[in-house]
C-alpha atoms as a PDB file:
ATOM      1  CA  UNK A   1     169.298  57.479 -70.570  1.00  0.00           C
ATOM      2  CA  UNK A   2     169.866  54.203 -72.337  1.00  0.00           C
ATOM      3  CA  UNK A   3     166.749  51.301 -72.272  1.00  0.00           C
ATOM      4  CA  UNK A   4     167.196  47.870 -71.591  1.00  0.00           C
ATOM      5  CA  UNK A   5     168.956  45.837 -74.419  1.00  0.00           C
ATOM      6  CA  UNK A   6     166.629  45.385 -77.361  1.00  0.00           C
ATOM      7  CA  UNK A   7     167.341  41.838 -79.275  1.00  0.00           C
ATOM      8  CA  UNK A   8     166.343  43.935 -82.824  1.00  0.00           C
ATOM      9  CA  UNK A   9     169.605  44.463 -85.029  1.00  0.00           C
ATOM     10  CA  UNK A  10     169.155  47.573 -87.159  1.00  0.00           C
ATOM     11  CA  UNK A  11     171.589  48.440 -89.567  1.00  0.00           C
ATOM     12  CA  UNK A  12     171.941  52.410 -90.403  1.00  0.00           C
ATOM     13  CA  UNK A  13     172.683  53.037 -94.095  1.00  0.00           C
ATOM     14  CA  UNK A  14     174.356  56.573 -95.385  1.00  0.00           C
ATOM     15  CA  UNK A  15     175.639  57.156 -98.532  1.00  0.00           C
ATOM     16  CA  UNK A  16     177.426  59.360 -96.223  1.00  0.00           C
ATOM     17  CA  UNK A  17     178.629  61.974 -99.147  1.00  0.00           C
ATOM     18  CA  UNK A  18     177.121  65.897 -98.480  1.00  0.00           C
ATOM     19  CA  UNK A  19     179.042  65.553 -94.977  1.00  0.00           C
ATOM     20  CA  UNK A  20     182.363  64.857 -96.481  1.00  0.00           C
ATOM     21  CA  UNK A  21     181.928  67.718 -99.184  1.00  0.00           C
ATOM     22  CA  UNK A  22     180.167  70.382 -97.719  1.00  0.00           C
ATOM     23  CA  UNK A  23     180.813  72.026 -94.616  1.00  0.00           C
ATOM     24  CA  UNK A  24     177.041  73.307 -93.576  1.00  0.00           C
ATOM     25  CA  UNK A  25     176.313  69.354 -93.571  1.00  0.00           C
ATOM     26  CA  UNK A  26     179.737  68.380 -91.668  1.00  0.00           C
ATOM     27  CA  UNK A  27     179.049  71.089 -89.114  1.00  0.00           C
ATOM     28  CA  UNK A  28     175.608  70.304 -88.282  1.00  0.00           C
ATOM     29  CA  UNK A  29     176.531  66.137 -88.362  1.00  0.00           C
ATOM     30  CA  UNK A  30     180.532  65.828 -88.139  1.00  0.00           C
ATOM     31  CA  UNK A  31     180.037  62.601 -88.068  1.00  0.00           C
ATOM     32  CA  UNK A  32     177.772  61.833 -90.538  1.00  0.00           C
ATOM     33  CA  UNK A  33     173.986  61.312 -90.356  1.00  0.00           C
ATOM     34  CA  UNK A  34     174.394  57.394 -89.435  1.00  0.00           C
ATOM     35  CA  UNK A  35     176.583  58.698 -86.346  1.00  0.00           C
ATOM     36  CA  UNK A  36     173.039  60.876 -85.087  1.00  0.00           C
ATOM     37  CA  UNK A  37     170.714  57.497 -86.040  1.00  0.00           C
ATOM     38  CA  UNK A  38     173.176  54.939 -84.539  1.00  0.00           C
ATOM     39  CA  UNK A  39     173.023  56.689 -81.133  1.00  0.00           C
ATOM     40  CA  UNK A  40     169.272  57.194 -80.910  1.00  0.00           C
ATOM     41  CA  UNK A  41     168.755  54.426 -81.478  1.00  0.00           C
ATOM     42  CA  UNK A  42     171.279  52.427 -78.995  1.00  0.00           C
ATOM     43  CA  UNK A  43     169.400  55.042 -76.775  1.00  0.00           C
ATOM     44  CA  UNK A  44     166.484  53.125 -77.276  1.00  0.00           C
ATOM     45  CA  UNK A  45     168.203  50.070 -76.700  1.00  0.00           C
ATOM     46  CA  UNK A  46     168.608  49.160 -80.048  1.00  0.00           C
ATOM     47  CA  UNK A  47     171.657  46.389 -81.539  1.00  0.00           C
ATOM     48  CA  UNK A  48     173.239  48.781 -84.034  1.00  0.00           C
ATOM     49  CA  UNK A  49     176.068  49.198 -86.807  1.00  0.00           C
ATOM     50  CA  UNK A  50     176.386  51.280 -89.750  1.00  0.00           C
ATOM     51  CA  UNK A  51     177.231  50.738 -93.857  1.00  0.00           C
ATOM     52  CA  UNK A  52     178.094  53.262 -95.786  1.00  0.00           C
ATOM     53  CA  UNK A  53     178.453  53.564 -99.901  1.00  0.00           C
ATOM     54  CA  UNK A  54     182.534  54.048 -99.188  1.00  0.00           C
ATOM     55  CA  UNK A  55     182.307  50.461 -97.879  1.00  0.00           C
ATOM     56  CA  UNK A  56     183.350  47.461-100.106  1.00  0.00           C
ATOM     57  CA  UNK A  57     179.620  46.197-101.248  1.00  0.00           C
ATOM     58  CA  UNK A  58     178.541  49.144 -99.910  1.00  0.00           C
ATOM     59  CA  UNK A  59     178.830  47.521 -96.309  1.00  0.00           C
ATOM     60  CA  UNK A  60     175.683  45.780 -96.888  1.00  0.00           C
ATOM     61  CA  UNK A  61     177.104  41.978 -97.562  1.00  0.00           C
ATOM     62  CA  UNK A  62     175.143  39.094 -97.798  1.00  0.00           C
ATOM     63  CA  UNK A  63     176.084  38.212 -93.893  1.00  0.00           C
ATOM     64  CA  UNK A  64     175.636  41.879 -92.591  1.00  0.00           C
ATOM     65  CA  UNK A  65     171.817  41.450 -94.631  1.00  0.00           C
ATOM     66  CA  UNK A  66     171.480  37.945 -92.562  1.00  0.00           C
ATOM     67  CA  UNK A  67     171.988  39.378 -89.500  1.00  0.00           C
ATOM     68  CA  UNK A  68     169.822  42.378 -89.978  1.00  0.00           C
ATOM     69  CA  UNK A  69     166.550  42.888 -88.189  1.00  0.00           C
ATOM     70  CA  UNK A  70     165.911  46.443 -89.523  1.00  0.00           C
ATOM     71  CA  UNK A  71     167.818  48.149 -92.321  1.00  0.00           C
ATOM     72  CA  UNK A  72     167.286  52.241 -92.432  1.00  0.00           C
ATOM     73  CA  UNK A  73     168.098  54.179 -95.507  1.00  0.00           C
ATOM     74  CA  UNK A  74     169.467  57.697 -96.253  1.00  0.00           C
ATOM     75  CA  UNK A  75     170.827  58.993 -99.630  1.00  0.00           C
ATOM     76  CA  UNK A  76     170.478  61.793-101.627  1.00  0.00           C
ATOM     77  CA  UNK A  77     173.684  62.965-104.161  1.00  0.00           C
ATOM     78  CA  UNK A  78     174.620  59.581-105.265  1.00  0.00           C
ATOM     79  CA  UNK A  79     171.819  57.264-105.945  1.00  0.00           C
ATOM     80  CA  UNK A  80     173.306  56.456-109.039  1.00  0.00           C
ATOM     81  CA  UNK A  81     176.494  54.845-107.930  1.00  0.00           C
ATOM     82  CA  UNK A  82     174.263  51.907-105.654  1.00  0.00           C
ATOM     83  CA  UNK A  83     175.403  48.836-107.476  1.00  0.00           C
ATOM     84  CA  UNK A  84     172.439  46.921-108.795  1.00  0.00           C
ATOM     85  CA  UNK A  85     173.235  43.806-107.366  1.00  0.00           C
ATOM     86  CA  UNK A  86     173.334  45.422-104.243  1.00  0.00           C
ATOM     87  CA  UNK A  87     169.849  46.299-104.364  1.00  0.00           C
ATOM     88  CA  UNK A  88     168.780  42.951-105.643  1.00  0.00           C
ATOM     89  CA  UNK A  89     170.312  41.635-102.733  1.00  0.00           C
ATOM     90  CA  UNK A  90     168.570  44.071 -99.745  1.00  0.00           C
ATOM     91  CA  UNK A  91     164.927  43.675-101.905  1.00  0.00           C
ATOM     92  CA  UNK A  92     165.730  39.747-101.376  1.00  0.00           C
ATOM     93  CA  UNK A  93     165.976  40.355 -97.799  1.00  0.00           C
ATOM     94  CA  UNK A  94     163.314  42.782 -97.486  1.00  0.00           C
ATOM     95  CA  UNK A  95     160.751  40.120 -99.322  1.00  0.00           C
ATOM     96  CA  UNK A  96     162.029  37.720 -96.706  1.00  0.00           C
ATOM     97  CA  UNK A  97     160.784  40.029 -93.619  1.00  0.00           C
ATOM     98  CA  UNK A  98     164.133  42.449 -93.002  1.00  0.00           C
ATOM     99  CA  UNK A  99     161.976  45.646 -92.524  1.00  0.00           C
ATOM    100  CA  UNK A 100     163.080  48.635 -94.091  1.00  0.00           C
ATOM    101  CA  UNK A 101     162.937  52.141 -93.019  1.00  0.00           C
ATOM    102  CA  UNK A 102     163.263  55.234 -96.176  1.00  0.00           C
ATOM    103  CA  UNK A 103     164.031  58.079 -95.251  1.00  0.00           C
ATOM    104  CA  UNK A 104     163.556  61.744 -96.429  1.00  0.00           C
ATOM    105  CA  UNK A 105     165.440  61.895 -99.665  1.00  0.00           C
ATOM    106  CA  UNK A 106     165.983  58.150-100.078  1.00  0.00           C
ATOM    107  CA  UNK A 107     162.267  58.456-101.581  1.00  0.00           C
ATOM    108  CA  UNK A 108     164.373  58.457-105.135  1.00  0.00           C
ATOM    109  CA  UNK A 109     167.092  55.645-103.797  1.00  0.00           C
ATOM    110  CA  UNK A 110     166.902  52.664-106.665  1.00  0.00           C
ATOM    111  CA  UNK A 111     165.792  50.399-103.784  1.00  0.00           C
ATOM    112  CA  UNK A 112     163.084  52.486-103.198  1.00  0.00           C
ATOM    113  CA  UNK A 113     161.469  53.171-106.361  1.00  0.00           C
ATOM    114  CA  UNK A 114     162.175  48.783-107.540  1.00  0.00           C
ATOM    115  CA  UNK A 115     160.109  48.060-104.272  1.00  0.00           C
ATOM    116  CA  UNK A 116     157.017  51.068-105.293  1.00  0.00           C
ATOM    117  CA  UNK A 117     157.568  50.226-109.007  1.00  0.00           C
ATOM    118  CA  UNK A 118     156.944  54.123-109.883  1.00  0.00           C
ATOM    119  CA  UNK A 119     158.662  56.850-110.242  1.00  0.00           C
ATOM    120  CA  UNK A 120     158.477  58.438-106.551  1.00  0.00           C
ATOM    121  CA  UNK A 121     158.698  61.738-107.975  1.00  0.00           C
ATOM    122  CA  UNK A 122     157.914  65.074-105.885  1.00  0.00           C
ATOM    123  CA  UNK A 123     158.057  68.532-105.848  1.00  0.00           C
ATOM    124  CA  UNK A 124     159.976  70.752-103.489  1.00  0.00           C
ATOM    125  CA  UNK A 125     161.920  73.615-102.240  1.00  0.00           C
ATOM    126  CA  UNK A 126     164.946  74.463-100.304  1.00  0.00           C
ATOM    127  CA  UNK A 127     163.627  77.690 -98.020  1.00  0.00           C
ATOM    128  CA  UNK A 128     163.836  76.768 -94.545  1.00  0.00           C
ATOM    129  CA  UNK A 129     160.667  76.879 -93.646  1.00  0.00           C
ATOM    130  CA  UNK A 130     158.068  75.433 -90.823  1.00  0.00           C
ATOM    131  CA  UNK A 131     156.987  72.259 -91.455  1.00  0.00           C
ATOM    132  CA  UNK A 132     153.848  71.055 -89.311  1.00  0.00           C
ATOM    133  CA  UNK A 133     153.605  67.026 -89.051  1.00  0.00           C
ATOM    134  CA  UNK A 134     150.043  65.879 -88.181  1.00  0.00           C
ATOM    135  CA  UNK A 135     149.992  62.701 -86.868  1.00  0.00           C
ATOM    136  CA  UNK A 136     146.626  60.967 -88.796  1.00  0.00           C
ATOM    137  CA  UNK A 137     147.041  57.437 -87.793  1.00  0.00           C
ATOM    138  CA  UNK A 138     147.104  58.338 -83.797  1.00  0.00           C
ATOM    139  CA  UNK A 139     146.274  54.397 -82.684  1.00  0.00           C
ATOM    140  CA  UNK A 140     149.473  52.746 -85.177  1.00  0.00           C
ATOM    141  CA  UNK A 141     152.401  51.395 -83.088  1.00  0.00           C
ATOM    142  CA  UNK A 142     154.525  54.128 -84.937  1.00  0.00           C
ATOM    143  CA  UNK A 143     152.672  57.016 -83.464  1.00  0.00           C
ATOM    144  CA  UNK A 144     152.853  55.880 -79.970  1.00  0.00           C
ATOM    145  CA  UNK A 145     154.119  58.641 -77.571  1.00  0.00           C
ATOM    146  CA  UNK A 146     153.440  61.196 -80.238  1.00  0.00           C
ATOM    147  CA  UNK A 147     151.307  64.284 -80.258  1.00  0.00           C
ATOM    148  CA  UNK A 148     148.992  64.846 -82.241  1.00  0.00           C
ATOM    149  CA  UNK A 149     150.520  67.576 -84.134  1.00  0.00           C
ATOM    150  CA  UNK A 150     154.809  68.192 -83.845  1.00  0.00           C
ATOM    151  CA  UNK A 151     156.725  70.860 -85.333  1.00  0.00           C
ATOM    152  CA  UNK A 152     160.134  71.059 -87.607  1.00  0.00           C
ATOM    153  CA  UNK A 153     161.129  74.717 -87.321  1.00  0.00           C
ATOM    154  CA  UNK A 154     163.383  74.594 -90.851  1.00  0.00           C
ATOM    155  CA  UNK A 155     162.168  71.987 -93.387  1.00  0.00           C
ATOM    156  CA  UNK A 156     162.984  70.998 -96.824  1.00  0.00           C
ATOM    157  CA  UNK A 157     159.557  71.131 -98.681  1.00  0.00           C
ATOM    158  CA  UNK A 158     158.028  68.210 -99.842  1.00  0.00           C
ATOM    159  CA  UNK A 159     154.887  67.927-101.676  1.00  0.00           C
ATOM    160  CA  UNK A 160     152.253  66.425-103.523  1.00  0.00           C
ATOM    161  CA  UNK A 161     151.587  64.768-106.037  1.00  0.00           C
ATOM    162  CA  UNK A 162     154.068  62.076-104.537  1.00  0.00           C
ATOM    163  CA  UNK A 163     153.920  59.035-107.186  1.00  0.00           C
ATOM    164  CA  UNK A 164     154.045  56.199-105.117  1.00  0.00           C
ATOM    165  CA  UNK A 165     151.245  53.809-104.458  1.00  0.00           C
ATOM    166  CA  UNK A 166     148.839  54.799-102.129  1.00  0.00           C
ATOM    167  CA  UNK A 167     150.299  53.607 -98.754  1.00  0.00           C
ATOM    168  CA  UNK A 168     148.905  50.448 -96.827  1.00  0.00           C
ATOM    169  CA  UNK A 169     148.371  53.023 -93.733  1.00  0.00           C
ATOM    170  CA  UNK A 170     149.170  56.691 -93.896  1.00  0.00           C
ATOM    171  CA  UNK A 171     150.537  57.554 -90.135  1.00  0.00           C
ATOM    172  CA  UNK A 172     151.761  61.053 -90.772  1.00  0.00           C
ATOM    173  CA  UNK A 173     150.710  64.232 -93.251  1.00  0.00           C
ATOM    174  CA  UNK A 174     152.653  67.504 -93.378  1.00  0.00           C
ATOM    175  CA  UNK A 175     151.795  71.069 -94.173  1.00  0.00           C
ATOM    176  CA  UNK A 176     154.306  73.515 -94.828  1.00  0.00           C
ATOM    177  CA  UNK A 177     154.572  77.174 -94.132  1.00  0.00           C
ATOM    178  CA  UNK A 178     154.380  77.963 -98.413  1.00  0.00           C
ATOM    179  CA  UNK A 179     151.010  76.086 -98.113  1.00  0.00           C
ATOM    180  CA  UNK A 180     152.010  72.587 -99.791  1.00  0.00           C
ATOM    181  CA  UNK A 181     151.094  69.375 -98.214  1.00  0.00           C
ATOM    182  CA  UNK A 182     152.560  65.950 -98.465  1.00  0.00           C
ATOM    183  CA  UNK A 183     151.790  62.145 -97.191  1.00  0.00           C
ATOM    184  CA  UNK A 184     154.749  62.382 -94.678  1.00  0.00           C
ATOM    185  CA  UNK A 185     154.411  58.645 -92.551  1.00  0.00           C
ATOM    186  CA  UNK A 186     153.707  55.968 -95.490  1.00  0.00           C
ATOM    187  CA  UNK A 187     153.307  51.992 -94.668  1.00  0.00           C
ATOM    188  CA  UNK A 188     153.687  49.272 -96.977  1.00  0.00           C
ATOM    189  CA  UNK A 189     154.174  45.802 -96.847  1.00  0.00           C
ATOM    190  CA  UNK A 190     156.239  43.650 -99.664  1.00  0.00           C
ATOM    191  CA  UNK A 191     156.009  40.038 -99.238  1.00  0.00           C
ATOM    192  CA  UNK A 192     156.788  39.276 -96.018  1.00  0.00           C
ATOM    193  CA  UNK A 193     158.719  42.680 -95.047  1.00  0.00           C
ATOM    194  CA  UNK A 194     157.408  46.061 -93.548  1.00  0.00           C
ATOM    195  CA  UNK A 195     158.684  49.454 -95.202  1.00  0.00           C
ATOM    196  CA  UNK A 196     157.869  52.771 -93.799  1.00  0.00           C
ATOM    197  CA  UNK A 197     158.855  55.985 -95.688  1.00  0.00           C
ATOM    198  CA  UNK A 198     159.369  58.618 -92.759  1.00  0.00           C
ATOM    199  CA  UNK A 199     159.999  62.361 -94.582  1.00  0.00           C
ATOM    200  CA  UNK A 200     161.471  64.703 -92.346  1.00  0.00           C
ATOM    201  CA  UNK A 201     165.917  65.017 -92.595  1.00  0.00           C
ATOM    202  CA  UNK A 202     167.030  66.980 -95.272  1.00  0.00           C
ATOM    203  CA  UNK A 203     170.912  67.061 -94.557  1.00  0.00           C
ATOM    204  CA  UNK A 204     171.270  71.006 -93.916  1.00  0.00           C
ATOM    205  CA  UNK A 205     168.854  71.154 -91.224  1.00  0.00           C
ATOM    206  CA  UNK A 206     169.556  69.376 -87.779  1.00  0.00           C
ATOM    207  CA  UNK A 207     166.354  67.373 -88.275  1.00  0.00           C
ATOM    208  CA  UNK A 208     167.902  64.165 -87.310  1.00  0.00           C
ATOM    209  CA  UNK A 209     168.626  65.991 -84.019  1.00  0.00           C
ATOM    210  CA  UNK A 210     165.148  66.318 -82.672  1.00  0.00           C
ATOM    211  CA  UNK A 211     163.599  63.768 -79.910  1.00  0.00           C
ATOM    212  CA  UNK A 212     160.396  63.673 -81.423  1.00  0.00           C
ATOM    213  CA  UNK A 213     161.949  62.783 -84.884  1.00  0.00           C
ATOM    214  CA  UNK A 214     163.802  60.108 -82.999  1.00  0.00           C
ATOM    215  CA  UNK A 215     161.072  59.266 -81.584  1.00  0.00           C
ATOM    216  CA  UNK A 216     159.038  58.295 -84.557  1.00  0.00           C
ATOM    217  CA  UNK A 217     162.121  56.953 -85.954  1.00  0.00           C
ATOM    218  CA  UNK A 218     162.747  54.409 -82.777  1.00  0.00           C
ATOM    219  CA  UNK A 219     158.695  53.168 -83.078  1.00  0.00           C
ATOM    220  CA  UNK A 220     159.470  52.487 -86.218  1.00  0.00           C
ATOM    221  CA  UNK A 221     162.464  49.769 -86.284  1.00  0.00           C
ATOM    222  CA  UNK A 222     160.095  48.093 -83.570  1.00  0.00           C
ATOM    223  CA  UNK A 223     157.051  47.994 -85.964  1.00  0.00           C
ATOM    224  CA  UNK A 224     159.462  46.864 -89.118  1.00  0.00           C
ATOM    225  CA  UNK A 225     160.992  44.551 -87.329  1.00  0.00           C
ATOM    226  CA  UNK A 226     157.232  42.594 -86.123  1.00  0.00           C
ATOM    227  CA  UNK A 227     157.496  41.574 -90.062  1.00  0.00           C
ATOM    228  CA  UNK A 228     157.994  38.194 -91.375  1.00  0.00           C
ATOM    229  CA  UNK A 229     154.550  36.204 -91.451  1.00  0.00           C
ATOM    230  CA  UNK A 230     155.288  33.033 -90.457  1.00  0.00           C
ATOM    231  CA  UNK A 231     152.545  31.597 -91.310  1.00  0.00           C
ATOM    232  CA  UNK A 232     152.505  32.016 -95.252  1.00  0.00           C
ATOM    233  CA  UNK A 233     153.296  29.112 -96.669  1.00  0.00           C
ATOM    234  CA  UNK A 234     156.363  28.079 -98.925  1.00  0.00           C
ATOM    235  CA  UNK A 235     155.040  28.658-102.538  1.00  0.00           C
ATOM    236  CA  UNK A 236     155.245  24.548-103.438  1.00  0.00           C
ATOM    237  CA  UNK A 237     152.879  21.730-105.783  1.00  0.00           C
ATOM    238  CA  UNK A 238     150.494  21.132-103.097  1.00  0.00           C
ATOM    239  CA  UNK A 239     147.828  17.969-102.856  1.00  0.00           C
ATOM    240  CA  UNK A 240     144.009  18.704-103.354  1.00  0.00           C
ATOM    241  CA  UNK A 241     141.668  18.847-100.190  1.00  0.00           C
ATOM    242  CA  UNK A 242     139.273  17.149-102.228  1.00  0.00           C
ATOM    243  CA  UNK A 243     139.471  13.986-104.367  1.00  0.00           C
ATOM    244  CA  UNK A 244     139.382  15.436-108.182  1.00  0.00           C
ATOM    245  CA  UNK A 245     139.666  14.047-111.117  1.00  0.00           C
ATOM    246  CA  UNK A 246     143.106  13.692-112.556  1.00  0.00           C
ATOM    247  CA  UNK A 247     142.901  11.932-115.720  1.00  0.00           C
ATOM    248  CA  UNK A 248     143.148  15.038-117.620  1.00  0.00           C
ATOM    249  CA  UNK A 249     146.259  16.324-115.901  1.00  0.00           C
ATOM    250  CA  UNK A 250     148.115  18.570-118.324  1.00  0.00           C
ATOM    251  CA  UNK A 251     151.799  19.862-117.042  1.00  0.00           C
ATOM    252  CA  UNK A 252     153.518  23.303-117.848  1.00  0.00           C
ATOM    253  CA  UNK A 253     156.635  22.416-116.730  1.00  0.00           C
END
């Protein structure tokens, strides 16, 4: 059933490439991953559209950025071909309170690792099996309406050590049925935007199917999207509080 009209704008971004070339993928999201996002979230009530890497500036253009609440991320085979400039551009709109939401594989997506400044390296493995996602953070905005423990019943693995920095708030932590664990629900803050790295969706398992994935997926647009602190100032020459003495003023610039 679809919510009452929400005013948040989230663009979904695929590099939309695994369902084009390989029919596992294409049967299991025929119309690509950003066709599963896009109608969760309108579910929810969200304002959506979707870019894709096909698209001229990769569909992410200066006035699609502008007029972006909430910008979600999913790539995986072609990292590589994101034009630079294009990522200076969305890390210019995330510092400017666009919240940002990275997910699964898009832990090694250019604009991810710039805005961590590490490596975001992993390990893993491609076995299908159970992975259980304990919810850690049960009282954070993006946990709202979950369980405390949910289930994916065929997983990529993901696990630990995962070289980013250590998150703001951890909301989520997997296990997984070959024993590895992994910090699953990551929060960070850069400037004045909100990013949360969400695991769960490798692209041969209908992860992006499941309500509760949704779920947790929906929560967080809203909590992204509460970004942009209003009351920072401008960075700017600024008068004293105090009277001090100026004789010995000495400029850098």
């Amino acid at each position: 059933m679809t919510t009452e009209t929400n005013a948040t704008t989230v663009t979904i971004w695929n590099e939309y490439v695994h369902e084009r070339e390989n029919d596992t993928v294409a049967e299991i999201y025929p119309d690509g991953i950003h066709a599963v996002l896009a109608d969760a979230l309108e579910n929810r009530g969200f304002e959506t559209r979707v870019a894709t890497l096909q698209q001229d500036e990769h569909g992410l253009t200066e006035s699609v950025l502008a007029d972006t609440d909430v910008l979600t991320w999913w790539g995986h085979a072609a990292h590589d071909e994101v034009r630079d400039d294009v990522v200076d551009r969305v890390i210019e709109h995330v510092h400017d309170g666009m919240g940002l939401l990275v997910l699964h594989s898009g832990h090694f997506s250019k604009l991810f690792r710039r805005l961590m400044g590490t490596s975001c390296g992993l390990q893993w493995r491609e076995a299908a099996e159970r992975e259980r996602v304990w919810t850690v953070a049960p009282g954070h905005p993006i946990a709202e309406g979950i369980d405390e423990c949910f289930e994916i019943e065929a997983a990529e693995m993901y696990g630990e050590p995962f070289r980013v920095p250590d998150p703001d708030k951890l909301v989520f932590t997997s296990w997984f049925e070959g024993g590895e664990v992994f910090r699953s629900g990551c929060c960070y803050e850069r400037e004045d935007g909100r990013i949360f790295y969400f695991r769960p969706g490798h692209e041969t398992y209908p992860v992006y199917h499941d309500e509760t994935v949704q779920h947790v997926i929906g929560n967080a647009v809203e909590w992204a999207a509460a970004g942009g602190r209003s009351d920072v100032p401008d960075l700017r020459s600024v008068e004293p509080r105090e009277d001090i003495d100026t004789s010995d003023e000495r400029s850098v610039h």
